[in-house]
Protein backbone atom coordinates (compact mmCIF):
# COMPACT_ATOMS: atom_id res chain seq x y z
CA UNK A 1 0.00 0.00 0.00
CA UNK A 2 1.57 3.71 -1.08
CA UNK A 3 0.78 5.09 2.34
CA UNK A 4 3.17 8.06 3.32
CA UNK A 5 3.71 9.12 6.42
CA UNK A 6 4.60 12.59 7.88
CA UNK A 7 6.01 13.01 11.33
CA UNK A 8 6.29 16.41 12.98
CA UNK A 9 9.09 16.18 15.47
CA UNK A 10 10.54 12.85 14.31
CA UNK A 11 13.89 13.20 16.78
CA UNK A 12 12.20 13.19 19.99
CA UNK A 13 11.01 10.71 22.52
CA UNK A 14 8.02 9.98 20.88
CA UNK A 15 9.33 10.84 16.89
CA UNK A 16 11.93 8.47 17.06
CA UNK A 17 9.70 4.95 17.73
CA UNK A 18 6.87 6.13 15.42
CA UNK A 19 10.29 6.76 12.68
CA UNK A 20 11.25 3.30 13.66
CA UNK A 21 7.89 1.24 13.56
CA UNK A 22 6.81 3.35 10.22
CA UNK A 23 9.80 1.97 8.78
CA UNK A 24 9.35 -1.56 9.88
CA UNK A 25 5.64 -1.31 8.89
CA UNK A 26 4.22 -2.75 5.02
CA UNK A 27 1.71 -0.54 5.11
CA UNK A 28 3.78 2.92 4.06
CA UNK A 29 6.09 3.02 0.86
CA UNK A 30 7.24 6.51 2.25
CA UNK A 31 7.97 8.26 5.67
CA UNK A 32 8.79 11.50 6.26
CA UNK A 33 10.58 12.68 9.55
CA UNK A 34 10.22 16.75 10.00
CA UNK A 35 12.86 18.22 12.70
CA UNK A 36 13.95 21.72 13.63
CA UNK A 37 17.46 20.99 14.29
CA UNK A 38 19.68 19.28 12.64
CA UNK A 39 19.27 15.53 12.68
CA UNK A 40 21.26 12.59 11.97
CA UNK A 41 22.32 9.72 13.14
CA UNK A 42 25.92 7.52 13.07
CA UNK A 43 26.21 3.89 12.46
CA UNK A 44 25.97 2.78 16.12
CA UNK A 45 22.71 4.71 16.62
CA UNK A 46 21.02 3.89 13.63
CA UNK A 47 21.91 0.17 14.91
CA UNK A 48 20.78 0.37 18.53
CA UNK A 49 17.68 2.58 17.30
CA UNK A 50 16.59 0.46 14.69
CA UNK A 51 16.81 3.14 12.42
CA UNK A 52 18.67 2.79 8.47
CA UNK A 53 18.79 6.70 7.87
CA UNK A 54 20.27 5.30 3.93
CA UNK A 55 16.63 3.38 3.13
CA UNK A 56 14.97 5.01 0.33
CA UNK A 57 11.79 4.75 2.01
CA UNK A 58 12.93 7.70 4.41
CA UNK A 59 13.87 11.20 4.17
CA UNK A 60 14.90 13.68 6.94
CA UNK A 61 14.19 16.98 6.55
CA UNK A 62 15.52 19.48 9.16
CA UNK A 63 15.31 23.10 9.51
CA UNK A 64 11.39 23.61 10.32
CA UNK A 65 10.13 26.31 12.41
CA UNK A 66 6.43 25.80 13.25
CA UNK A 67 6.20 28.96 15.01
CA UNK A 68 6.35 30.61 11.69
CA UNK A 69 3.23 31.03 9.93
CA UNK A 70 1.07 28.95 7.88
CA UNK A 71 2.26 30.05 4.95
CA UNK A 72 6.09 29.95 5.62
CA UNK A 73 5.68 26.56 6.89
CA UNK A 74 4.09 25.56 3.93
CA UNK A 75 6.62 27.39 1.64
CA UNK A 76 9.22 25.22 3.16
CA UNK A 77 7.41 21.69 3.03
CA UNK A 78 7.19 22.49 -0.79
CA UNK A 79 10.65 23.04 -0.85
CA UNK A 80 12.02 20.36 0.85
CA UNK A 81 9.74 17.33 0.82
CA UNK A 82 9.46 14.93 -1.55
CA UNK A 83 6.01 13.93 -2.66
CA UNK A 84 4.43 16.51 -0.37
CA UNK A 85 1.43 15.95 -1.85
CA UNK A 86 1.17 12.20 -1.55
CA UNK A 87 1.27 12.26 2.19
CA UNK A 88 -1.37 10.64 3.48
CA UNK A 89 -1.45 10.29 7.42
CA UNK A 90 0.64 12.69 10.19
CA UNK A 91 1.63 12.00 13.35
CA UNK A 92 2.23 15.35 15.18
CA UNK A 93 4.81 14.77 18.30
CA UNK A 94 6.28 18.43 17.81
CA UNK A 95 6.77 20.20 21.36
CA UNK A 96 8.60 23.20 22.95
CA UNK A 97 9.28 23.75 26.42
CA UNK A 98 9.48 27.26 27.28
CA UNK A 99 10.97 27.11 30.93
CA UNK A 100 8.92 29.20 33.54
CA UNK A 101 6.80 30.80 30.68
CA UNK A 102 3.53 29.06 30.51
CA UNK A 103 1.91 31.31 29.24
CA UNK A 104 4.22 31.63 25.75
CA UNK A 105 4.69 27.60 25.97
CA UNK A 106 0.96 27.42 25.33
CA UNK A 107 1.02 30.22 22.18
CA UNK A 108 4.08 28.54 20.73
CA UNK A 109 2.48 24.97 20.86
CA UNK A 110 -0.90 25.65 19.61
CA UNK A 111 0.48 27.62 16.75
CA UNK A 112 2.18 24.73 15.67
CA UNK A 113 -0.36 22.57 15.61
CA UNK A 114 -2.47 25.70 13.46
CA UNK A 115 0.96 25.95 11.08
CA UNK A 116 1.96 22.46 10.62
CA UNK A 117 -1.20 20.93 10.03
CA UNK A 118 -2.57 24.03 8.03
CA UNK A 119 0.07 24.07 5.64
CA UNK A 120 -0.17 20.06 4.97
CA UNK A 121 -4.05 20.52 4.63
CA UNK A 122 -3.29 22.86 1.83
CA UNK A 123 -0.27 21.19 0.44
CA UNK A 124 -1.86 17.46 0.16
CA UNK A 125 -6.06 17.93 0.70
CA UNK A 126 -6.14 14.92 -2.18
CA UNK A 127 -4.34 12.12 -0.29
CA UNK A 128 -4.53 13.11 3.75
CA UNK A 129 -6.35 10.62 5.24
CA UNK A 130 -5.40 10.81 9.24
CA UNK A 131 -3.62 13.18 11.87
CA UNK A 132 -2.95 11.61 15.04
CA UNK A 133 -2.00 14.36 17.85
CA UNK A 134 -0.15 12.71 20.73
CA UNK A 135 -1.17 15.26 23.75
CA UNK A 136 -0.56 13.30 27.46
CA UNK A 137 -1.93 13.41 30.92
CA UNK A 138 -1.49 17.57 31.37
CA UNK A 139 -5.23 17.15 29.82
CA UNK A 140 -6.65 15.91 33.13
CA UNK A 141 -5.10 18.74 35.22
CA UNK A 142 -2.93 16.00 36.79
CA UNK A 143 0.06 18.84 37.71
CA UNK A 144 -2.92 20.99 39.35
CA UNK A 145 -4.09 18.43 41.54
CA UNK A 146 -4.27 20.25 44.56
CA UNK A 147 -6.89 22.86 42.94
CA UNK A 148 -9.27 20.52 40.44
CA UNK A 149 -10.38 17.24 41.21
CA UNK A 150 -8.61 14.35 39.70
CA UNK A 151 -10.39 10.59 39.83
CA UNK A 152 -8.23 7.76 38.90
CA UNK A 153 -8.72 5.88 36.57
CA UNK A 154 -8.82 9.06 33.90
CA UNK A 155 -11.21 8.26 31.02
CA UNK A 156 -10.94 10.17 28.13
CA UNK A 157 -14.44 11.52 28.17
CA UNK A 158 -13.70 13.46 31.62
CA UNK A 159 -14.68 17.10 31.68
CA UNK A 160 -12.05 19.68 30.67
CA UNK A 161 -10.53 21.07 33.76
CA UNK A 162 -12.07 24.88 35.14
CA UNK A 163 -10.54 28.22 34.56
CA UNK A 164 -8.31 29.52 35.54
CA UNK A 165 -6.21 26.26 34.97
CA UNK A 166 -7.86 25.23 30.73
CA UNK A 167 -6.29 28.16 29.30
CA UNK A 168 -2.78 26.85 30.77
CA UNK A 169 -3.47 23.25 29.32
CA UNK A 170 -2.67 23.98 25.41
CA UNK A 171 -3.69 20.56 24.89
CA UNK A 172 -6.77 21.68 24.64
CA UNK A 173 -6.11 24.57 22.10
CA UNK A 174 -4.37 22.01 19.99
CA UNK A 175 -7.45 19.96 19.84
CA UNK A 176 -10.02 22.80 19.13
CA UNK A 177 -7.79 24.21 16.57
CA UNK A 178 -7.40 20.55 14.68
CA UNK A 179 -11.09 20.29 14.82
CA UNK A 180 -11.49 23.19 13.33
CA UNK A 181 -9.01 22.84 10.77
CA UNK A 182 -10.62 19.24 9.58
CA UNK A 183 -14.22 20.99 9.52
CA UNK A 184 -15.55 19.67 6.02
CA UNK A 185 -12.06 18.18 5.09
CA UNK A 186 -11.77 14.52 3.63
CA UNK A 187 -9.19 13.54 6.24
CA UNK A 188 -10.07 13.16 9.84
CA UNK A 189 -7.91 12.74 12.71
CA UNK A 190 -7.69 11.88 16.81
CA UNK A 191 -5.86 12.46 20.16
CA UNK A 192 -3.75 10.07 21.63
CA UNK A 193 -2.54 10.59 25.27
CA UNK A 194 0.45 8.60 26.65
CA UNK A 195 1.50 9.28 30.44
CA UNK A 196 4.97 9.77 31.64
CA UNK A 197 6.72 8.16 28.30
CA UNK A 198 9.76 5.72 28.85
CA UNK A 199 12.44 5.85 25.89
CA UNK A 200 15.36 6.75 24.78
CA UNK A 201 16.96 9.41 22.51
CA UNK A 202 20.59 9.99 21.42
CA UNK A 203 20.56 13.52 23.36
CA UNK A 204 18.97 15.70 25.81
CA UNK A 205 15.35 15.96 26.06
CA UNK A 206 12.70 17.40 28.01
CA UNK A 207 10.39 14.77 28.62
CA UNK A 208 12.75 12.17 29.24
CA UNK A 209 12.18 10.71 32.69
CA UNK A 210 14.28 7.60 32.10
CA UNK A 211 17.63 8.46 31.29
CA UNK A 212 17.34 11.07 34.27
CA UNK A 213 16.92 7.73 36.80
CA UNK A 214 19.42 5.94 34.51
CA UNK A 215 22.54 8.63 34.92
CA UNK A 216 21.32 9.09 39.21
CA UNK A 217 21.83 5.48 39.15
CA UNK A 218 24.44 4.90 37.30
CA UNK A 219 26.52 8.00 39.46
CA UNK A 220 25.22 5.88 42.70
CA UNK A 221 26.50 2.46 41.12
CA UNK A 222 30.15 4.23 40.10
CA UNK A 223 30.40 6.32 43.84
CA UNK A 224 28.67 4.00 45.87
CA UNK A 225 28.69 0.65 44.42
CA UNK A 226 26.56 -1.73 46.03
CA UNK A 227 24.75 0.79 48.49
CA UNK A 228 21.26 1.22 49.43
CA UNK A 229 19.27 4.02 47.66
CA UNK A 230 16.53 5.58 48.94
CA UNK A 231 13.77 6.75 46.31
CA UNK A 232 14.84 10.87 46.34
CA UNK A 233 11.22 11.48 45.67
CA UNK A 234 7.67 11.75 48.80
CA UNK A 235 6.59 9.27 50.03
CA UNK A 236 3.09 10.08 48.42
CA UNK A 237 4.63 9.65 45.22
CA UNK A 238 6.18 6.46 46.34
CA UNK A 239 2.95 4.61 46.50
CA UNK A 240 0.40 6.89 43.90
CA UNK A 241 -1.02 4.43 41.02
CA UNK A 242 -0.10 5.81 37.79
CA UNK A 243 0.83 4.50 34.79
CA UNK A 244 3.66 4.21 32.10
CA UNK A 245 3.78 4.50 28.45
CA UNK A 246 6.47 2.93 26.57
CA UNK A 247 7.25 4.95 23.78
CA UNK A 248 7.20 1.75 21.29
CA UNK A 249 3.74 0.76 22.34
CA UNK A 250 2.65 4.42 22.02
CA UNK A 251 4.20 4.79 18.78
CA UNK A 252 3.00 1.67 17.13
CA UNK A 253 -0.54 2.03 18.27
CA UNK A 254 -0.71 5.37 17.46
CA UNK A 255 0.35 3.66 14.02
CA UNK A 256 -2.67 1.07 14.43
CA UNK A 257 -4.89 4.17 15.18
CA UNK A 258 -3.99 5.95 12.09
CA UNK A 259 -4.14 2.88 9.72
CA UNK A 260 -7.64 1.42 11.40
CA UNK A 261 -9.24 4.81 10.84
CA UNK A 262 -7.72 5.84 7.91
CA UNK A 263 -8.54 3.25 5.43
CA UNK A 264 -11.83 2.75 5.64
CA UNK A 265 -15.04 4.86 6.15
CA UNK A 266 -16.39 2.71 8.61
CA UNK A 267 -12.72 3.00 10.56
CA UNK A 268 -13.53 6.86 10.01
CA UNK A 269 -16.47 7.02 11.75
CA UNK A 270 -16.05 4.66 14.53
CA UNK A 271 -12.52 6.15 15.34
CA UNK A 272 -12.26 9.45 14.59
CA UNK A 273 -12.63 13.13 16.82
CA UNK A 274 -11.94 10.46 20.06
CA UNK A 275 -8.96 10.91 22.77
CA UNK A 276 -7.44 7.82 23.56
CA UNK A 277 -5.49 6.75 26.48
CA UNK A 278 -2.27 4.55 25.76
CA UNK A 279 -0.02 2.95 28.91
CA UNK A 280 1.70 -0.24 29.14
CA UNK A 281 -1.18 -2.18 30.17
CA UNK A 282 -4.53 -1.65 32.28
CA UNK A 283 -2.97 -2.44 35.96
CA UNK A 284 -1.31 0.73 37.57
CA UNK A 285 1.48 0.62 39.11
CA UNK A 286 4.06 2.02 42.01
CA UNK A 287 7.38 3.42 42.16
CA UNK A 288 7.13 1.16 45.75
CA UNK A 289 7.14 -1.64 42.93
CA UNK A 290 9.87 -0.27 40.58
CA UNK A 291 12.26 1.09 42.47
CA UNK A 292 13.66 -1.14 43.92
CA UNK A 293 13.47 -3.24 40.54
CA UNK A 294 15.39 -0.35 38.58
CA UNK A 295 17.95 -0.02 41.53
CA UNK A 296 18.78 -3.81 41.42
CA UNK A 297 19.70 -3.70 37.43
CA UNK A 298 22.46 -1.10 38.45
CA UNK A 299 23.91 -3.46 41.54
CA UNK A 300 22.23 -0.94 43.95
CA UNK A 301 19.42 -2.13 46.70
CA UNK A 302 16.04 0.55 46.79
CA UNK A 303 14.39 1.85 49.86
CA UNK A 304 11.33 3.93 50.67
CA UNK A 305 12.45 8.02 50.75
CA UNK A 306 13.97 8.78 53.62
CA UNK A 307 11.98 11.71 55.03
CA UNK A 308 8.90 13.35 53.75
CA UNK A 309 9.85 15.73 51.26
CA UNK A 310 7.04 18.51 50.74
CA UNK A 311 5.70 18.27 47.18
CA UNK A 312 6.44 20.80 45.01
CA UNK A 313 3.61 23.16 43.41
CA UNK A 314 3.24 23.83 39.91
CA UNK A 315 4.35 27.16 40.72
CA UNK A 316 7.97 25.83 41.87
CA UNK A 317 8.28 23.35 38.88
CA UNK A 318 11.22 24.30 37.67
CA UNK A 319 13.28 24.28 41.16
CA UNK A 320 15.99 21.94 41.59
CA UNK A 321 14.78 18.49 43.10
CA UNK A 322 16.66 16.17 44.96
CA UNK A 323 18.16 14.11 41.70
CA UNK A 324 18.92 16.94 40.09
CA UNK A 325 21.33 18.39 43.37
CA UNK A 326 22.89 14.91 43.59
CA UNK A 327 23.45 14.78 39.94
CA UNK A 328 25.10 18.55 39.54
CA UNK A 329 27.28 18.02 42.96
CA UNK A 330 28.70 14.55 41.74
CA UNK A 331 29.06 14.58 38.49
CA UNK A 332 33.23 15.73 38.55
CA UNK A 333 33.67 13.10 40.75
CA UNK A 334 31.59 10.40 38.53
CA UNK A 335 33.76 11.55 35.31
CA UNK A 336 36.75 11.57 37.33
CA UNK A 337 36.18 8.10 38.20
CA UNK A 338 35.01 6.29 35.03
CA UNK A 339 38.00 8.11 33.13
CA UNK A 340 40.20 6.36 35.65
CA UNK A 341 38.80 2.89 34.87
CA UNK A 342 39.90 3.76 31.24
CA UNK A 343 36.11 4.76 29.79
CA UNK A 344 35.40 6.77 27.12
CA UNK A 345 33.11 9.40 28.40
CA UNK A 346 32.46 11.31 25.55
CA UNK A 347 29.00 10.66 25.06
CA UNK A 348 28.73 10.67 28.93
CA UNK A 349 29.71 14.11 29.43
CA UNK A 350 27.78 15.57 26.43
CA UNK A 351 24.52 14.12 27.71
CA UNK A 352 25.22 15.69 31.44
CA UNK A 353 25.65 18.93 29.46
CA UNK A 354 22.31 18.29 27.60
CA UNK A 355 20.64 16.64 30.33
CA UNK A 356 19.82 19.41 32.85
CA UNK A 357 15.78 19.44 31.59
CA UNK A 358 16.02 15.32 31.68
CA UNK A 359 17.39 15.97 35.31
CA UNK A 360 14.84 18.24 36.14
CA UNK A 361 11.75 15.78 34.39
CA UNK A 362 12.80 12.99 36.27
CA UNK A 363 13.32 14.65 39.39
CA UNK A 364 9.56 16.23 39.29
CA UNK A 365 8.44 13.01 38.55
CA UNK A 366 9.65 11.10 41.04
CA UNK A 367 8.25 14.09 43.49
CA UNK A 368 4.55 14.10 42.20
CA UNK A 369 2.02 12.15 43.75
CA UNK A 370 -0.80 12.59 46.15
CA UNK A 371 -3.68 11.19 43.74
CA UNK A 372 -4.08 8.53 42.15
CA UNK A 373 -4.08 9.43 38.06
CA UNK A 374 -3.67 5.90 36.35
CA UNK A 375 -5.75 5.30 32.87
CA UNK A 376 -8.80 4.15 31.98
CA UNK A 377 -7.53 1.70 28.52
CA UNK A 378 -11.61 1.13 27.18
CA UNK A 379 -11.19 3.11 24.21
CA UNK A 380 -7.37 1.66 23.24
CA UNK A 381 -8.38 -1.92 23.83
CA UNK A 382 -12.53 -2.14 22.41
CA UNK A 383 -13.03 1.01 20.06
CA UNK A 384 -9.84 1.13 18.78
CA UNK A 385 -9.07 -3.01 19.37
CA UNK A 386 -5.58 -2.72 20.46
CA UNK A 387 -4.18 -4.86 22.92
CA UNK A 388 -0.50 -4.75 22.93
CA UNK A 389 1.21 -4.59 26.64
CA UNK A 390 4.80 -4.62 28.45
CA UNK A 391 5.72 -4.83 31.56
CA UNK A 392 6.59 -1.29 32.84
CA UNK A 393 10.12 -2.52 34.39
CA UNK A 394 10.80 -4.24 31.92
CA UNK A 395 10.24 -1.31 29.46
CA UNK A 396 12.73 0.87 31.92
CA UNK A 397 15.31 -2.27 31.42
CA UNK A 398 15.16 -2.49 27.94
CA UNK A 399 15.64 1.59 27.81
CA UNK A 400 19.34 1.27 30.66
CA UNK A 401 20.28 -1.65 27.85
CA UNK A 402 20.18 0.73 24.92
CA UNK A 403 21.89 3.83 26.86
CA UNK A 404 24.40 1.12 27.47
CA UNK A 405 25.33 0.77 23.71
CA UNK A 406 24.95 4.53 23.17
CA UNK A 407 27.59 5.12 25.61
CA UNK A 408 24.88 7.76 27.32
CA UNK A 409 25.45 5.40 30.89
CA UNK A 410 28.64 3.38 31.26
């Protein structure tokens, strides 16, 4: 089938597995991965990511700015994509954190759902047949749960969350504005909503929680071989049910979504203008259940926290957390060390430098809790039929083992 896929964002946590399982995937004869900066991959990476940057069913195209206007953005698509006009299903995964500026974070991020998806409207109205938005759990007010109520397990069709909170959730501007946008349009399109996502990237990003708790670990294993570790998080968020979403499983049914809906008009009605929750599988889980799990692949023995820390308010999100201090007043000393043993820190030391936001990420999540805010997987599993799961340590596992071969943990 001459499906061809578009991916806005295509080098971050979530780009890179939808890249990879496009590739992998019959049903598309073209993919298209869209970046801002520059993007490419050496042998090793393409190896442990699974991705063949030479196959002539992919092109990478960097140099996007989706806070330009429609019209520039669609200017440059034109330009520099191939067979613009064939594309038939996007996957938008394009984010920008604007530290301690919520207010411009929201603008930014709604206009580039309004650019991106405007210009490729224009650019390919013949062939589009699908545009998955990946959103996340921001869209139940989860990091303003001591002002709104949050009831576990979040279901899709939950109220939006009150003023003066909605117009901080631009979630929920990207939605209205691809609704609007696919008014009386032949292509239709859906939400998808992962919670914290567990992958791995060749360098920094944001909304990587797992190579955060992979270089803390690591730094314990190297200065403190063998010790206990006590969760640096509350004890709240030591035992709040939540869930995981493996970036694989996300990307791949986010892949399902778009194909089940896409090619057909009965997949079209049944699927489409729906949010849909995706997490490893329907059980929550702990970090009383995974820490210790995660501590033992790095020689190390977990423990509850120590002391109750106060939790943080959305206010103070960007302070320093207790990973992120131990990480900043170590890391000399953890260079120092695996130089000595001969390593080749490189990679290492260029991911501390990038890292700072991973730091922060991880740190904030291992910090929130108080309420329960697993998923609710109905729509996933019997509208959409997908049933894929993974066990959420082992998902964490599999993520150390490829940081391993990337040289980002030694």
């Amino acid at each position: 089938m001459s499906n061809h896929a578009l991916v806005f964002g295509a080098s971050g946590i979530s780009g890179i597995p939808i890249l990879r399982n496009l590739l992998s995937n019959p049903a598309f004869s073209l993919v298209t991965g869209l970046t801002s900066r520059p993007f490419s991959l050496d042998p090793l990476t393409q190896k442990v990511l699974e991705i063949d940057t030479s196959s002539p069913k992919l092109q990478l195209v960097s140099g996007l700015d989706l806070s330009d206007p429609t019209d520039h953005v669609r200017g440059f698509l034109k330009t520099n994509v191939k067979k613009i006009n064939t594309v038939t299903h996007v996957f938008f995964v394009a984010f920008k954190e604007v530290p301690q500026d919520p207010d411009e974070e929201t603008r930014l991020n709604i206009g580039f759902v309004r650019h991106g998806i405007g210009a490729i409207d224009s650019l390919a109205s013949e062939s589009l047949k699908f545009v998955v938005l990946q959103t996340g759990g921001k869209a139940y007010g989860v990091q303003y749960q001591e002002y709104v109520e949050v009831n576990a397990p979040l279901k899709e069709e939950s109220p939006r969350v009150p003023e003066p909170f909605a117009s901080k959730i631009f979630y929920y501007g990207q939605v209205d504005a691809l609704r609007e946008l696919s008014k009386d349009k032949k292509w239709s399109w859906a939400e998808v909503r992962p919670d914290v996502i567990v992958g791995t990237v060749p360098r920094g990003n944001f909304m990587n929680a797992a190579v955060g708790i992979a270089i803390y670990l690591s730094m314990k294993s190297v200065l403190e071989p063998g010790s206990t570790v006590e969760y640096p998080g509350t004890g709240d968020a030591y035992t709040t049910r939540h869930s995981d979403s493996d970036h694989d499983v996300s990307a791949r049914f986010q892949i399902h979504l778009a194909l089940k809906a896409g090619d057909s008009e009965e997949g079209r009605k049944k699927l489409s203008g729906k949010a849909y929750n995706i997490v490893d599988g329907p059980e929550p889980v702990t970090w009383s259940t995974k820490w210790p799990a995660l501590c033992t692949y790095f020689g190390l023995e977990g423990a509850p926290p120590p002391t109750p820390i106060t939790p943080p308010r959305m206010e103070d999100f960007y302070l320093s957390t207790p990973l992120q201090q131990y990480v900043d007043k170590n890391k000399e000393e953890y260079l120092t060390r695996l130089k000595q043993k001969g390593l080749n820190t490189a990679t290492i030391e260029e991911t501390l430098n990038q890292g700072g936001s991973s730091m922060r990420f991880a740190g904030i999540i291992l910090i929130f809790g108080g309420r329960d805010r697993f998923y609710d997987l109905t729509n996933a599993r019997e509208v959409a039929e997908f049933t894929e799961t993974v066990d959420p340590v082992n998902s964490y596992i599999t993520q150390f083992a490829k940081m391993k071969e990337l040289g980002i943990i030694p």
